[in-house]
Protein backbone atom coordinates (compact mmCIF):
# COMPACT_ATOMS: atom_id res chain seq x y z
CA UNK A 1 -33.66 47.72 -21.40
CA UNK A 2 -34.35 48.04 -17.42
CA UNK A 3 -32.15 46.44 -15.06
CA UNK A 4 -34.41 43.87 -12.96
CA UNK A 5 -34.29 44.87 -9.13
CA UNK A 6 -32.46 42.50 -7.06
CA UNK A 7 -34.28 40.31 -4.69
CA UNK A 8 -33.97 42.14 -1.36
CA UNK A 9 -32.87 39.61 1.41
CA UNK A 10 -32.98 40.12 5.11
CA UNK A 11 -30.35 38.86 7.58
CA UNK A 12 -30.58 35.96 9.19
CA UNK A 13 -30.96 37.06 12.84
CA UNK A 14 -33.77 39.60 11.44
CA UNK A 15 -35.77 36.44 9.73
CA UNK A 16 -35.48 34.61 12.38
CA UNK A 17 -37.11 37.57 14.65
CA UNK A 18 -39.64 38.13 12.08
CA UNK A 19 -40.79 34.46 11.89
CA UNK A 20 -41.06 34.22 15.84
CA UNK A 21 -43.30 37.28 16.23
CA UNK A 22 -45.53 36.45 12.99
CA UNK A 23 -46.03 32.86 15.15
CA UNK A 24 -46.44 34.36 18.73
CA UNK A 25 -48.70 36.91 17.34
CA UNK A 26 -50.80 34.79 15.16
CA UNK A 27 -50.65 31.89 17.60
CA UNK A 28 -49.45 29.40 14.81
CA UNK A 29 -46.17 28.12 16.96
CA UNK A 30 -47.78 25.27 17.80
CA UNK A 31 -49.43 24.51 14.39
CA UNK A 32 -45.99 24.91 12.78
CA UNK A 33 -44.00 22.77 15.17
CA UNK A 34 -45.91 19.86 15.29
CA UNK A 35 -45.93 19.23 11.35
CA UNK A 36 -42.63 19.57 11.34
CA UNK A 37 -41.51 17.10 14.32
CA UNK A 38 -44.20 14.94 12.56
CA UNK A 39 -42.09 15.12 9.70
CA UNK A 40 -38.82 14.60 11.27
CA UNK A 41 -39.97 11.26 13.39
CA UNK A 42 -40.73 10.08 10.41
CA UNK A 43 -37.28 10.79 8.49
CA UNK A 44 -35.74 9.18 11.32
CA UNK A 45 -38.11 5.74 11.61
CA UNK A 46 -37.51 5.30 7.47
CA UNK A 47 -33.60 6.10 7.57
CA UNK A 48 -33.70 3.42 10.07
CA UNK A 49 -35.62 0.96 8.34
CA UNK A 50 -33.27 1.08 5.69
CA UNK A 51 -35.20 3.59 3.48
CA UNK A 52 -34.50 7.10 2.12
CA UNK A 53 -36.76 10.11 2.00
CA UNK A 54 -36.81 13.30 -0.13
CA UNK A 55 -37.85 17.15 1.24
CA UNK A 56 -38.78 20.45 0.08
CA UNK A 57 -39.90 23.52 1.60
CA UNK A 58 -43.09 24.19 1.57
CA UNK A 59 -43.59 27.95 1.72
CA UNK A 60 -46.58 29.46 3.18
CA UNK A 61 -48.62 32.09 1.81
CA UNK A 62 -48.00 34.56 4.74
CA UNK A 63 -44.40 34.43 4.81
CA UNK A 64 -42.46 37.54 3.45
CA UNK A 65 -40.71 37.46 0.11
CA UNK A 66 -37.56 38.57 1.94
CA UNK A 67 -37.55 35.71 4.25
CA UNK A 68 -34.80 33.19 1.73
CA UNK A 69 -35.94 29.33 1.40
CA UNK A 70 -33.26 28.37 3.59
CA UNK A 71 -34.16 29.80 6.57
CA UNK A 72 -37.74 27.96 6.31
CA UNK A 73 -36.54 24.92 7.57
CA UNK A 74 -39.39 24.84 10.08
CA UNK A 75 -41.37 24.12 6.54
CA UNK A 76 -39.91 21.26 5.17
CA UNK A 77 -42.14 18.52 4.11
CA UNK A 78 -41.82 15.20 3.14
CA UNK A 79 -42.92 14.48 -0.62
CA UNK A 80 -41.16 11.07 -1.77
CA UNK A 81 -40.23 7.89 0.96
CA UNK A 82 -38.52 4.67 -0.92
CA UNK A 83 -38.96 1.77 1.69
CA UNK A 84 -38.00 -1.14 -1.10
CA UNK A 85 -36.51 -3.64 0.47
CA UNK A 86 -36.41 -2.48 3.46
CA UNK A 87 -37.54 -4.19 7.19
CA UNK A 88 -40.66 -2.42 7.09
CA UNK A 89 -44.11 -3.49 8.85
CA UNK A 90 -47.61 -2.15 10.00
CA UNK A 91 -45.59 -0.21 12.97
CA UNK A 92 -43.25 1.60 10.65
CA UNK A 93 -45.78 2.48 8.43
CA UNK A 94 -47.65 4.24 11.53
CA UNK A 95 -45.31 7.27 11.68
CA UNK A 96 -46.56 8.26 7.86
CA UNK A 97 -49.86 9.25 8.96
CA UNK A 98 -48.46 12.84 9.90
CA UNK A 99 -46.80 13.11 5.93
CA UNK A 100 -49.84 15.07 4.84
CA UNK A 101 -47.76 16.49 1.68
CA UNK A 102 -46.55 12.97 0.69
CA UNK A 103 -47.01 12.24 -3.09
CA UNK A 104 -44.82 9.27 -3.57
CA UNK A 105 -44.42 5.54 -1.48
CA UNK A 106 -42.63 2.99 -2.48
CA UNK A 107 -42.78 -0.03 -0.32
CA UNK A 108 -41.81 -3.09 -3.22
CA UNK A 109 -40.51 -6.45 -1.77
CA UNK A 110 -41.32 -5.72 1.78
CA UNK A 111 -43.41 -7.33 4.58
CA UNK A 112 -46.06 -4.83 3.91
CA UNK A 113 -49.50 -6.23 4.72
CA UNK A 114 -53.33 -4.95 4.65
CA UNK A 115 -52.99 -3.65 8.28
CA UNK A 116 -49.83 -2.25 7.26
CA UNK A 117 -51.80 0.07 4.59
CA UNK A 118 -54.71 1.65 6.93
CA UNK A 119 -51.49 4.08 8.15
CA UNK A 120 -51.57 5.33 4.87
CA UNK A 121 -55.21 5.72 3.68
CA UNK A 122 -55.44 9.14 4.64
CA UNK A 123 -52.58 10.23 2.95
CA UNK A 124 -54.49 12.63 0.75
CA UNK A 125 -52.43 13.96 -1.37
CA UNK A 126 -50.20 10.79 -2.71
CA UNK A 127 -49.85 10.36 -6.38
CA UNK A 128 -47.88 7.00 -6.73
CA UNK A 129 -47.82 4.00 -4.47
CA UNK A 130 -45.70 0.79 -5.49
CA UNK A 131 -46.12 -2.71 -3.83
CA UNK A 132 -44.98 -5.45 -5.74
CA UNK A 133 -43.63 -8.36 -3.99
CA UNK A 134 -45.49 -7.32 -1.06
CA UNK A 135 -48.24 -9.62 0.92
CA UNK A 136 -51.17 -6.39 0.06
CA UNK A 137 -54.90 -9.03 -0.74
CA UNK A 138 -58.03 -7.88 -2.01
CA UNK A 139 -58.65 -6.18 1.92
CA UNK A 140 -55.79 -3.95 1.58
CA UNK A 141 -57.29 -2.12 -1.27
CA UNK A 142 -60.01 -0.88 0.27
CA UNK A 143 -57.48 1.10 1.81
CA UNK A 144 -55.92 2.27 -1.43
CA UNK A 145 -59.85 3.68 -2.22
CA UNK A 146 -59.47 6.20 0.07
CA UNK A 147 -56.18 7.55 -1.91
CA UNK A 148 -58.21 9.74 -4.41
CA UNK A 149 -55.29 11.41 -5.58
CA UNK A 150 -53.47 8.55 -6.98
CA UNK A 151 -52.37 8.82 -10.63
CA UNK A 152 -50.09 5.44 -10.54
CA UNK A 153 -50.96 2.34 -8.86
CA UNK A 154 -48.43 -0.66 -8.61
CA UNK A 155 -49.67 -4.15 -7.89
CA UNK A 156 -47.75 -6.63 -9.38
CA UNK A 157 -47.33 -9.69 -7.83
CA UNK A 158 -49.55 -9.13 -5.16
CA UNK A 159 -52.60 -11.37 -3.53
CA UNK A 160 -55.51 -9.32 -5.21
CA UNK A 161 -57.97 -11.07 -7.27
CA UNK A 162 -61.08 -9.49 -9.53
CA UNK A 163 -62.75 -8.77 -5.94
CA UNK A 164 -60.74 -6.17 -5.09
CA UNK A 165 -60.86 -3.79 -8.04
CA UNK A 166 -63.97 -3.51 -7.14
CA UNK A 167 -62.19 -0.90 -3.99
CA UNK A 168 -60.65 1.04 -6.79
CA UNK A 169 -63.59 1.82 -9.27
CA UNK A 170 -63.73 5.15 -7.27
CA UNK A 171 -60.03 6.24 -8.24
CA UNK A 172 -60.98 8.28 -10.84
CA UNK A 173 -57.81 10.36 -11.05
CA UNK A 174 -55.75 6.79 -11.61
CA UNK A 175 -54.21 6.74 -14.69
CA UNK A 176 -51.50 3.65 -14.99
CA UNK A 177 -52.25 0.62 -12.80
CA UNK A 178 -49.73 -2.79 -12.76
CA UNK A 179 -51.47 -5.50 -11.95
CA UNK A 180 -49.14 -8.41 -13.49
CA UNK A 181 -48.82 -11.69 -11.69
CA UNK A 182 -52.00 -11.35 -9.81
CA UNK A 183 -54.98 -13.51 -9.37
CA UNK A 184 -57.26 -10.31 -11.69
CA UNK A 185 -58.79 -12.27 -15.24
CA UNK A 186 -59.62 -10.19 -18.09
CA UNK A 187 -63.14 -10.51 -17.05
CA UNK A 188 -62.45 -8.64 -13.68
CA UNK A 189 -60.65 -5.64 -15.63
CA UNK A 190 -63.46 -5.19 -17.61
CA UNK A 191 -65.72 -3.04 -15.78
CA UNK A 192 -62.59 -1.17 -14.04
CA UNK A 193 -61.48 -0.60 -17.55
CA UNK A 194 -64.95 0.99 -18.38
CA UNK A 195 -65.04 3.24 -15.37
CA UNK A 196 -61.24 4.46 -15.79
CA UNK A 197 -61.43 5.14 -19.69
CA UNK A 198 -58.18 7.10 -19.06
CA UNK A 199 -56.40 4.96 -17.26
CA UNK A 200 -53.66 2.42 -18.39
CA UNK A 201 -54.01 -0.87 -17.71
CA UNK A 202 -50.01 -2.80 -17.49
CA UNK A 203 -51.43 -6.11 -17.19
CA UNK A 204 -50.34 -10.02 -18.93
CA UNK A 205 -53.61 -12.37 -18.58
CA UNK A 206 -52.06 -15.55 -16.92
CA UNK A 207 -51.50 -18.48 -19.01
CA UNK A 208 -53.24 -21.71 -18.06
């Protein structure tokens, strides 16, 4: 059996030369730097809100094999931010707009409100958004429509009523939504149900 070849590494002080001239030359400092302060504002505004935040490094295509992970840091990207409970509003939420690789927000039991959500709307590659408890109507979802990459969708105990699914008939990746203790009837799931055959619906039908 062959011995596998050991990943070559280069020093640190060499990676960190190599990185600089790949940026000067290609005249991607700038485009680097900015994602990454974006990034970093943000980490600071949500650990001082009272939330938490989770990282990786996101590796570009153009960067050596011999450069390690750790010496990326200029590549780390938000993916995950947990604001439950936390003091939260619509000018938190406005440093999120720069967390283009954000897949999961969870803002349950806060003051979150429709204005709150047009920070996130472009967020274009989120997967799971969670606001129960949270003052989100039938307004704030038209929001939400813009999130085409959403797979689960978290409303329960919210303000929407059958109106707003209307906003998420075009979620066609969505496939669990909560919508207990809301204002929805089985009649306004109906036609959502029929456009999102895949999806699964967590919902009780109120009792009267």
């Amino acid at each position: 059996m062959t011995d596998s070849v050991p990943k070559t590494r280069l020093p640190r002080t060499w990676t960190i030369v190599l990185l600089g001239v790949v940026l000067l030359v290609g005249g991607g400092a700038l485009m680097v730097w900015l994602p990454y302060h974006r990034n970093q504002t943000a980490i600071a505004e949500v650990e001082r809100l009272g939330g938490y935040t989770e990282s990786v490094i996101v590796r570009p295509a153009w960067i050596p094999n011999v450069v390690d992970d750790e010496d990326l840091w200029l590549f780390e990207r938000v993916i995950v931010v947990d604001l439950t409970a936390s003091q939260v509003s619509y000018v938190g939420l406005e440093h999120l707009r720069g967390l283009t690789n954000l897949e999961e927000l969870w803002m349950d039991r806060t003051q979150v409100t429709d204005v709150g959500l047009e920070y996130v709307r472009r967020l274009n590659n989120l997967r799971t958004l969670s606001l129960i408890d949270t003052q989100v109507s039938d307004a704030g979802l038209e929001h939400i429509s813009q999130l085409i990459s959403l797979r689960t969708l978290t409303l329960d105990n919210t303000q929407i009523s059958d109106a707003g699914l209307e906003h998420l008939l075009q979620l066609t990746n969505l496939k669990v939504l909560w919508l207990d203790g809301t204002q929805v009837t089985d009649a306004g799931t109906e036609k959502l149900r029929k456009a999102l055959p895949d999806c699964l619906f967590n919902w009780t039908l109120p009792s009267e």
